[in-house]
PDB file of N, CA and C in Angstrom:
ATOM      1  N   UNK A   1    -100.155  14.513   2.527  1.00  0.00           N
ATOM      2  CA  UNK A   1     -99.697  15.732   1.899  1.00  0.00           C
ATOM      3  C   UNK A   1     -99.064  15.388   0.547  1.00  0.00           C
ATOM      4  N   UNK A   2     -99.583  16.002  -0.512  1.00  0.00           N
ATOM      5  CA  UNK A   2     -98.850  15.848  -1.600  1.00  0.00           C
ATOM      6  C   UNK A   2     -97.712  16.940  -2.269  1.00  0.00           C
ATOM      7  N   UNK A   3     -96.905  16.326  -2.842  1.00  0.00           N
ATOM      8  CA  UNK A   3     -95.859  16.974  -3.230  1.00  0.00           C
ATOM      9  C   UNK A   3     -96.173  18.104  -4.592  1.00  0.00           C
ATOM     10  N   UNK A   4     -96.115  19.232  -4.743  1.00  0.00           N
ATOM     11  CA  UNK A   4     -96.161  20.228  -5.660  1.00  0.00           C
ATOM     12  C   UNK A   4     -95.175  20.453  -6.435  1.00  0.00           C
ATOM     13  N   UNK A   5     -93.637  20.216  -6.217  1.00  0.00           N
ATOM     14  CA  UNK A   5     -92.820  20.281  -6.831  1.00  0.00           C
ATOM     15  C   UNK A   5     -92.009  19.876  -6.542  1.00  0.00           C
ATOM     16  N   UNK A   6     -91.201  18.426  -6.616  1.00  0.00           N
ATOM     17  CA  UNK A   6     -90.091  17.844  -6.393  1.00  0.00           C
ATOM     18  C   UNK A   6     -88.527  18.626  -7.043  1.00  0.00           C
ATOM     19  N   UNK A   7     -87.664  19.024  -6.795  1.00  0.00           N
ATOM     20  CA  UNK A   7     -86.414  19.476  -7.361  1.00  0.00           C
ATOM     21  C   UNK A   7     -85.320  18.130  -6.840  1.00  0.00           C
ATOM     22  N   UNK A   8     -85.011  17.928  -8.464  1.00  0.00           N
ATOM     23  CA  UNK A   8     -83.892  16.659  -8.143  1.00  0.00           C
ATOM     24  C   UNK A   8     -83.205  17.192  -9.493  1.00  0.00           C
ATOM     25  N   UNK A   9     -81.538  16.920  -9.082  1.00  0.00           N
ATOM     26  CA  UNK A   9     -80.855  17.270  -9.934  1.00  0.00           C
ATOM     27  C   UNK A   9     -79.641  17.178  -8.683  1.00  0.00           C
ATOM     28  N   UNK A  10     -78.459  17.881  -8.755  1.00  0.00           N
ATOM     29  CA  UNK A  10     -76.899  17.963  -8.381  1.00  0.00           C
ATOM     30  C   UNK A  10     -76.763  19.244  -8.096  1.00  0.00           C
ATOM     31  N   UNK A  11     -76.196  19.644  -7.147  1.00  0.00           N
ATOM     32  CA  UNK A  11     -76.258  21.058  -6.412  1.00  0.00           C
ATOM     33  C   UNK A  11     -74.484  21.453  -7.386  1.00  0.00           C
ATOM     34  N   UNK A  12     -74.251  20.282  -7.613  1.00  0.00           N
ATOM     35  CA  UNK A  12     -72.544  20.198  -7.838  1.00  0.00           C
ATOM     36  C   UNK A  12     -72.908  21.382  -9.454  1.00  0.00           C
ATOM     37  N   UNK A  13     -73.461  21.235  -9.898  1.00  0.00           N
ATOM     38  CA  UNK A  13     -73.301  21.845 -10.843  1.00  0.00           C
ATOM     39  C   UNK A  13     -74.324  23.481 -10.709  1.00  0.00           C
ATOM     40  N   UNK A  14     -74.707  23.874  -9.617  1.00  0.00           N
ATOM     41  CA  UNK A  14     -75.412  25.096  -9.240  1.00  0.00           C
ATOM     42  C   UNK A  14     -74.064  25.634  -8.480  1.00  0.00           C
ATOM     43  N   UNK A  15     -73.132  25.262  -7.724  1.00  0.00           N
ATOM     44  CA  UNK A  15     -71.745  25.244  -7.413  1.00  0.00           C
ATOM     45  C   UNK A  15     -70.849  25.792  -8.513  1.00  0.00           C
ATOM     46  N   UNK A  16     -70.616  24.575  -9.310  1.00  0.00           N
ATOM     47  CA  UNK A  16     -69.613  25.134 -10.444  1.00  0.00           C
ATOM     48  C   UNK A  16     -70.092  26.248 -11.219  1.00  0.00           C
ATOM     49  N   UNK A  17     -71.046  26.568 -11.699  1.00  0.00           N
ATOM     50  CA  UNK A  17     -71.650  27.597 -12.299  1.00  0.00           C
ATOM     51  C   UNK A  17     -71.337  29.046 -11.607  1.00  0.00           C
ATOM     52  N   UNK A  18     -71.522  28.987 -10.150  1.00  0.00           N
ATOM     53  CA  UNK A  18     -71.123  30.059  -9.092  1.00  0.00           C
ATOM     54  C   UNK A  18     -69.470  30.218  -9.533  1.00  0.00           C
ATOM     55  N   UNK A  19     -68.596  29.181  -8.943  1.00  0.00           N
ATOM     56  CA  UNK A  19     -67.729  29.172  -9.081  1.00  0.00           C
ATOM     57  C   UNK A  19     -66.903  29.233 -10.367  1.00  0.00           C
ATOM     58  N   UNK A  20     -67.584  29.712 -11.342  1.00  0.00           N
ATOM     59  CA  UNK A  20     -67.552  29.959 -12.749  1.00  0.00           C
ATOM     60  C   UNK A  20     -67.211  31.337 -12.908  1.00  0.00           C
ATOM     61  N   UNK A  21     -67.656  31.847 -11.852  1.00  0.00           N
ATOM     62  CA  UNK A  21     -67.903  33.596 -12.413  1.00  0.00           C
ATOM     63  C   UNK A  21     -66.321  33.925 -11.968  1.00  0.00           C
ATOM     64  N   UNK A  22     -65.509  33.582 -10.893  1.00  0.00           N
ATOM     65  CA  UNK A  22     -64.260  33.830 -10.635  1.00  0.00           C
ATOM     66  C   UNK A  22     -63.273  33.836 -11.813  1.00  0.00           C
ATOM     67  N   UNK A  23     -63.237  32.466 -12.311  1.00  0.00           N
ATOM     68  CA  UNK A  23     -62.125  32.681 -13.613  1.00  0.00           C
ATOM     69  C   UNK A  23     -62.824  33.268 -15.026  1.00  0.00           C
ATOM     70  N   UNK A  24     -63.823  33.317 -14.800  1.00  0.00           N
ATOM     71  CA  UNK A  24     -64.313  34.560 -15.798  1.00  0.00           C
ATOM     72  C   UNK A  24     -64.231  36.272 -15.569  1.00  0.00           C
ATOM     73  N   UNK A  25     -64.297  36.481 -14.402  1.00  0.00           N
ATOM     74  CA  UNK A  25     -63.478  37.715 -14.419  1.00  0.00           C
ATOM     75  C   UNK A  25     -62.415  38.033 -14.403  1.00  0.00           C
ATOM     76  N   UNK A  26     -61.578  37.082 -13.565  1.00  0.00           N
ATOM     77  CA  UNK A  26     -60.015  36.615 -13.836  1.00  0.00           C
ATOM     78  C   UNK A  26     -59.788  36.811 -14.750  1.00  0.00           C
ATOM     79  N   UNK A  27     -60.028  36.229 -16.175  1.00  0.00           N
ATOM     80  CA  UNK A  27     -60.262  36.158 -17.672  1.00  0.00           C
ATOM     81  C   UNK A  27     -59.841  37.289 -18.319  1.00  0.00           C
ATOM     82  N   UNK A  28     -60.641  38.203 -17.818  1.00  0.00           N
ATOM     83  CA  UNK A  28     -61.634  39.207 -18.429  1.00  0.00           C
ATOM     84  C   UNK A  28     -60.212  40.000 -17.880  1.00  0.00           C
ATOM     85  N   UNK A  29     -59.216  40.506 -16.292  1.00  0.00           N
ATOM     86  CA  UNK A  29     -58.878  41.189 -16.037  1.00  0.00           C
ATOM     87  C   UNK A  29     -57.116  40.782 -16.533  1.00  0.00           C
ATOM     88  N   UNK A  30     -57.089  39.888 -16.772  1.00  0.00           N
ATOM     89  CA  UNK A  30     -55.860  39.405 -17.323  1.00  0.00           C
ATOM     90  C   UNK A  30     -55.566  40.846 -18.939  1.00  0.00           C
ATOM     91  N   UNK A  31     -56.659  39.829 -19.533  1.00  0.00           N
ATOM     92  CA  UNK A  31     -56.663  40.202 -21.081  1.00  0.00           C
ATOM     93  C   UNK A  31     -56.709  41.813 -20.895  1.00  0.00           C
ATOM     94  N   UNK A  32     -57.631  42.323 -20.099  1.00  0.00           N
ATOM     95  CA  UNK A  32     -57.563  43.830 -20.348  1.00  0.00           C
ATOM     96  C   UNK A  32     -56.411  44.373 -19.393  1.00  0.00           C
ATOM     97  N   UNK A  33     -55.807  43.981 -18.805  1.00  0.00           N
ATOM     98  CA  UNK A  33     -54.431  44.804 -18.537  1.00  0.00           C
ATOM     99  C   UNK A  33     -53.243  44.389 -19.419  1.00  0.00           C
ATOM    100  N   UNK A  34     -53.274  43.321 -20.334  1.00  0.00           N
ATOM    101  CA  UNK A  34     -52.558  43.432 -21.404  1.00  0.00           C
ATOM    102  C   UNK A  34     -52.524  44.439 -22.632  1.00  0.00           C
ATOM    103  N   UNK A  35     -54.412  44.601 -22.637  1.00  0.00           N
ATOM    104  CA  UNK A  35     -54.574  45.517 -23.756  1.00  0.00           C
ATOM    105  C   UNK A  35     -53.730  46.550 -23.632  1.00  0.00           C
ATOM    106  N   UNK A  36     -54.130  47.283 -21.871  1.00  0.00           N
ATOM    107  CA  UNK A  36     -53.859  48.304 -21.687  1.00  0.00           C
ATOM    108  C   UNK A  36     -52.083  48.484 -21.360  1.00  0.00           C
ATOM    109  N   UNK A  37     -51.379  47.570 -21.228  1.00  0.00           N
ATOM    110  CA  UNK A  37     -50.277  47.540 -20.919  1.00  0.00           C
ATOM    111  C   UNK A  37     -49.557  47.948 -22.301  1.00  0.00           C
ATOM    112  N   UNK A  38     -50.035  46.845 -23.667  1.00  0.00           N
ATOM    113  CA  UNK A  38     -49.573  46.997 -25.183  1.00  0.00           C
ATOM    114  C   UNK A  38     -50.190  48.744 -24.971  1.00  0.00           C
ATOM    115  N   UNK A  39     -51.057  49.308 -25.142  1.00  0.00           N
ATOM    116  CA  UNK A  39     -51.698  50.646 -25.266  1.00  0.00           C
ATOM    117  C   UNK A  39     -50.648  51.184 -24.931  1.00  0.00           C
ATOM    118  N   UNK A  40     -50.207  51.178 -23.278  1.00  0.00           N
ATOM    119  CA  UNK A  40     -49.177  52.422 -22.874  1.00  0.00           C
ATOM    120  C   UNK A  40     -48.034  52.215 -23.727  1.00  0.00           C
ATOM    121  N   UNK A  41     -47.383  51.117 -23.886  1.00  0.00           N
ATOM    122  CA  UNK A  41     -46.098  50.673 -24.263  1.00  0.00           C
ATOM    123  C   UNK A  41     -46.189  49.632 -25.072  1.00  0.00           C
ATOM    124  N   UNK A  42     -46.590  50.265 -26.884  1.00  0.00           N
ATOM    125  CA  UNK A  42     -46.715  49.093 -27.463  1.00  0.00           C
ATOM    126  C   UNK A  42     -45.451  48.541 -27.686  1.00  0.00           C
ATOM    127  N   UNK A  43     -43.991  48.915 -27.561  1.00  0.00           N
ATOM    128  CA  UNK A  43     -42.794  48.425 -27.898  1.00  0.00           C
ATOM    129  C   UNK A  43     -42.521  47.146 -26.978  1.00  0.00           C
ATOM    130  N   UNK A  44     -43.120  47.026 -25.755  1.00  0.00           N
ATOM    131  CA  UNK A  44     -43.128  45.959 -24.451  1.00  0.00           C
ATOM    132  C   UNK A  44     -44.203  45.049 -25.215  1.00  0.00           C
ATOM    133  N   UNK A  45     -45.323  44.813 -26.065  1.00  0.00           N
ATOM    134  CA  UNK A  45     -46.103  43.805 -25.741  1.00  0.00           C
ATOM    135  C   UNK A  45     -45.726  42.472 -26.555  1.00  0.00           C
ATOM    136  N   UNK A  46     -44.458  42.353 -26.828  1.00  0.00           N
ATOM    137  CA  UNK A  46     -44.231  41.065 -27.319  1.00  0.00           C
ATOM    138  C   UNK A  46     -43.615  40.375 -25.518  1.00  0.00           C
ATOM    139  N   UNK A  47     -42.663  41.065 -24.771  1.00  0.00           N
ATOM    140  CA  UNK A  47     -42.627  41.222 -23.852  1.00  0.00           C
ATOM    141  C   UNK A  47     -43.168  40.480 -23.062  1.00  0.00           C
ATOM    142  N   UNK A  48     -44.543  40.983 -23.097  1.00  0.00           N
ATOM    143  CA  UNK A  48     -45.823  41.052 -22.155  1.00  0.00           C
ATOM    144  C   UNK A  48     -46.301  39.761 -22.374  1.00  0.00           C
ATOM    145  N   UNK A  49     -46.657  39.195 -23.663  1.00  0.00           N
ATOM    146  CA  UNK A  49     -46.989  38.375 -23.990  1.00  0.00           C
ATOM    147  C   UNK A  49     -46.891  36.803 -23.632  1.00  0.00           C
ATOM    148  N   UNK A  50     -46.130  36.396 -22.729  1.00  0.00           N
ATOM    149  CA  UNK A  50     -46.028  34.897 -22.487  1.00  0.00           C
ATOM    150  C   UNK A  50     -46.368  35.288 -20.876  1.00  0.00           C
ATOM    151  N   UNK A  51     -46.186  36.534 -20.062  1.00  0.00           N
ATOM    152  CA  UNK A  51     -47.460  36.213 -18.844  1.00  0.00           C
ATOM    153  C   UNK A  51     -48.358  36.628 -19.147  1.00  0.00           C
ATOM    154  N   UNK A  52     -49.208  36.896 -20.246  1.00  0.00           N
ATOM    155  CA  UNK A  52     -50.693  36.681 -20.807  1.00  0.00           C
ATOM    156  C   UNK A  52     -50.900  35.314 -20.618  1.00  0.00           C
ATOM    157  N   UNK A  53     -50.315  34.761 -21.246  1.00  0.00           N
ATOM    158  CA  UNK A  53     -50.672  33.429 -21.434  1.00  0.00           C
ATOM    159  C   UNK A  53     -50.503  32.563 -20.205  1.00  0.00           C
ATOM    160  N   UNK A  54     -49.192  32.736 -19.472  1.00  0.00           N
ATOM    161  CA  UNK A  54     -49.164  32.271 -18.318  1.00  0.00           C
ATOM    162  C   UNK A  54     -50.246  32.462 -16.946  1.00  0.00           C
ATOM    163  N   UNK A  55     -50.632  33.971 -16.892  1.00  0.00           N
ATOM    164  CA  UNK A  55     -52.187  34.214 -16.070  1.00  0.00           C
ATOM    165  C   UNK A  55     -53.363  33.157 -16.488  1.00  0.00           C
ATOM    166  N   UNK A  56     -53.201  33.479 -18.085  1.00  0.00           N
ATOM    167  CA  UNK A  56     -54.458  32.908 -18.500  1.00  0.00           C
ATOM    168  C   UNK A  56     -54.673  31.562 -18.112  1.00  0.00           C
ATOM    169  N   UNK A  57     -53.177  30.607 -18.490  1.00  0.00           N
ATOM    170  CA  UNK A  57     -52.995  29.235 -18.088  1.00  0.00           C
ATOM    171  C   UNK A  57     -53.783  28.755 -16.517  1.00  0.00           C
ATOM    172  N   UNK A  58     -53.114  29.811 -15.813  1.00  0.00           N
ATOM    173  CA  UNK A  58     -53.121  29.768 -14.271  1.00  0.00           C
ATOM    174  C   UNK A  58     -54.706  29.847 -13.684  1.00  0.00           C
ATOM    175  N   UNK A  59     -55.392  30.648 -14.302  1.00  0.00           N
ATOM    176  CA  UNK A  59     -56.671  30.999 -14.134  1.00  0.00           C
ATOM    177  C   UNK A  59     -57.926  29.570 -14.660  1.00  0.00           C
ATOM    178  N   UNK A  60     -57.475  29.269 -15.743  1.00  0.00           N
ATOM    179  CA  UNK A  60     -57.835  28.287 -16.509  1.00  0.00           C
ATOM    180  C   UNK A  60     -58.109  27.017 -16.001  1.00  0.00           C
ATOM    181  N   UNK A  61     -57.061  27.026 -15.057  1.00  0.00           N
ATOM    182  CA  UNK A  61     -56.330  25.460 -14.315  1.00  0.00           C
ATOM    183  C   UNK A  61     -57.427  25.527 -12.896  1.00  0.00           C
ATOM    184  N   UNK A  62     -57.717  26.729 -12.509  1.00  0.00           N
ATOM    185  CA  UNK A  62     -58.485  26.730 -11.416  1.00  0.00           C
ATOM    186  C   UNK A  62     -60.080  26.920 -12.268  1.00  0.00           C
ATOM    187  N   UNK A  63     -60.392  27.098 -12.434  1.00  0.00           N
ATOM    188  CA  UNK A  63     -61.524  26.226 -13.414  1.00  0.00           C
ATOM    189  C   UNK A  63     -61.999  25.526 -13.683  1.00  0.00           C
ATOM    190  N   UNK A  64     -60.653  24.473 -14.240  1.00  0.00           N
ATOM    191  CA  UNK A  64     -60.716  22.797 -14.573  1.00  0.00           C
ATOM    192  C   UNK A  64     -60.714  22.269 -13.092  1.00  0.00           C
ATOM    193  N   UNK A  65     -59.802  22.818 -11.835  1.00  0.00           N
ATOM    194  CA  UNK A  65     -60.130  21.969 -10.829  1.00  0.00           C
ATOM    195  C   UNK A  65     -61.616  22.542 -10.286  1.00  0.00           C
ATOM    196  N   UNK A  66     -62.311  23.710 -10.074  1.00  0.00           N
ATOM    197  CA  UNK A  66     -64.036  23.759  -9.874  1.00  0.00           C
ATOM    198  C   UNK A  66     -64.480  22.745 -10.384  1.00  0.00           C
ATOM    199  N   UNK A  67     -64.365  22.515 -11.913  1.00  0.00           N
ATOM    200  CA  UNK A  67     -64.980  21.490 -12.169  1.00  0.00           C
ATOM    201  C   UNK A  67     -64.846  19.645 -11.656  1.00  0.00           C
ATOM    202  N   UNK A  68     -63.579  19.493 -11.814  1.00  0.00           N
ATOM    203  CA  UNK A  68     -62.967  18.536 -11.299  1.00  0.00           C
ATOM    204  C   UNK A  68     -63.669  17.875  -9.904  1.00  0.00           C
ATOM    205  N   UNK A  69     -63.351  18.863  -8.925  1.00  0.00           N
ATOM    206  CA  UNK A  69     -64.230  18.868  -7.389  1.00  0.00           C
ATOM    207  C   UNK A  69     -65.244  18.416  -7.730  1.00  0.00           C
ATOM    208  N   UNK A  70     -65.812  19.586  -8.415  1.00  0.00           N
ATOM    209  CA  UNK A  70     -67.567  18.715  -8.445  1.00  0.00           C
ATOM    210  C   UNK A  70     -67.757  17.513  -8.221  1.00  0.00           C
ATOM    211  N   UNK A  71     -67.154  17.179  -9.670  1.00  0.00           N
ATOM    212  CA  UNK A  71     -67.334  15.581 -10.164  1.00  0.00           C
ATOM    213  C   UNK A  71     -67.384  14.840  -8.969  1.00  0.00           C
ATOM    214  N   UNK A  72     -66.112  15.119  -8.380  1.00  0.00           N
ATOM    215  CA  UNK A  72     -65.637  14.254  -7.468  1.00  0.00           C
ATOM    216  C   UNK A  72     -66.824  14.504  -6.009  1.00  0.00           C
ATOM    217  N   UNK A  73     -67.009  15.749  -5.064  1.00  0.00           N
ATOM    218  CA  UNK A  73     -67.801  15.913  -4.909  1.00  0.00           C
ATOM    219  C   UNK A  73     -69.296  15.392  -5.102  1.00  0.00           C
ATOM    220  N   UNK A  74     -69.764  15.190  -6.260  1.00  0.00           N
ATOM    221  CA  UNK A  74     -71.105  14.932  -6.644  1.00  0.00           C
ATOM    222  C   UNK A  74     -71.194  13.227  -6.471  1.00  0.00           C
ATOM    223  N   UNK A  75     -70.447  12.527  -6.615  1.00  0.00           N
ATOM    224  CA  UNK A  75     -70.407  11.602  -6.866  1.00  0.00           C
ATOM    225  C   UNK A  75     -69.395  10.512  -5.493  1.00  0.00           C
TER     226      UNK A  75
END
């Protein structure tokens, strides 16, 4: 029997890619409840502003470890 199509490559990175879409909506829901937070109450968004960054941090960090795993994972 001969082979028609061999698939070789790392599942680790068909994984992280999945696991990609989480802190990208994360991302996505951070930033727009800031918008909307400055919107209601622009006098609060200086305020607001360092847990923007702190979500974002937080979200970010789980990301770097998806990726991280992999590595480790794959290898």
């Amino acid at each position: 029997m001969t082979e028609l199509a061999a698939v070789q490559g790392s599942l680790a990175a068909i994984g992280y890619g999945l696991a990609a879409i989480g802190p990208g909506v994360g991302v996505g829901l951070v930033f727009a409840a800031y918008i909307q937070a400055s919107a209601r109450q622009p006098a609060s968004a200086r305020l607001n502003l360092p847990w923007l960054f702190l979500g974002f941090a937080l979200i970010e960090a789980l990301a770097l470890f998806g990726i991280a795993f992999g590595f480790v994972w794959a290898g």
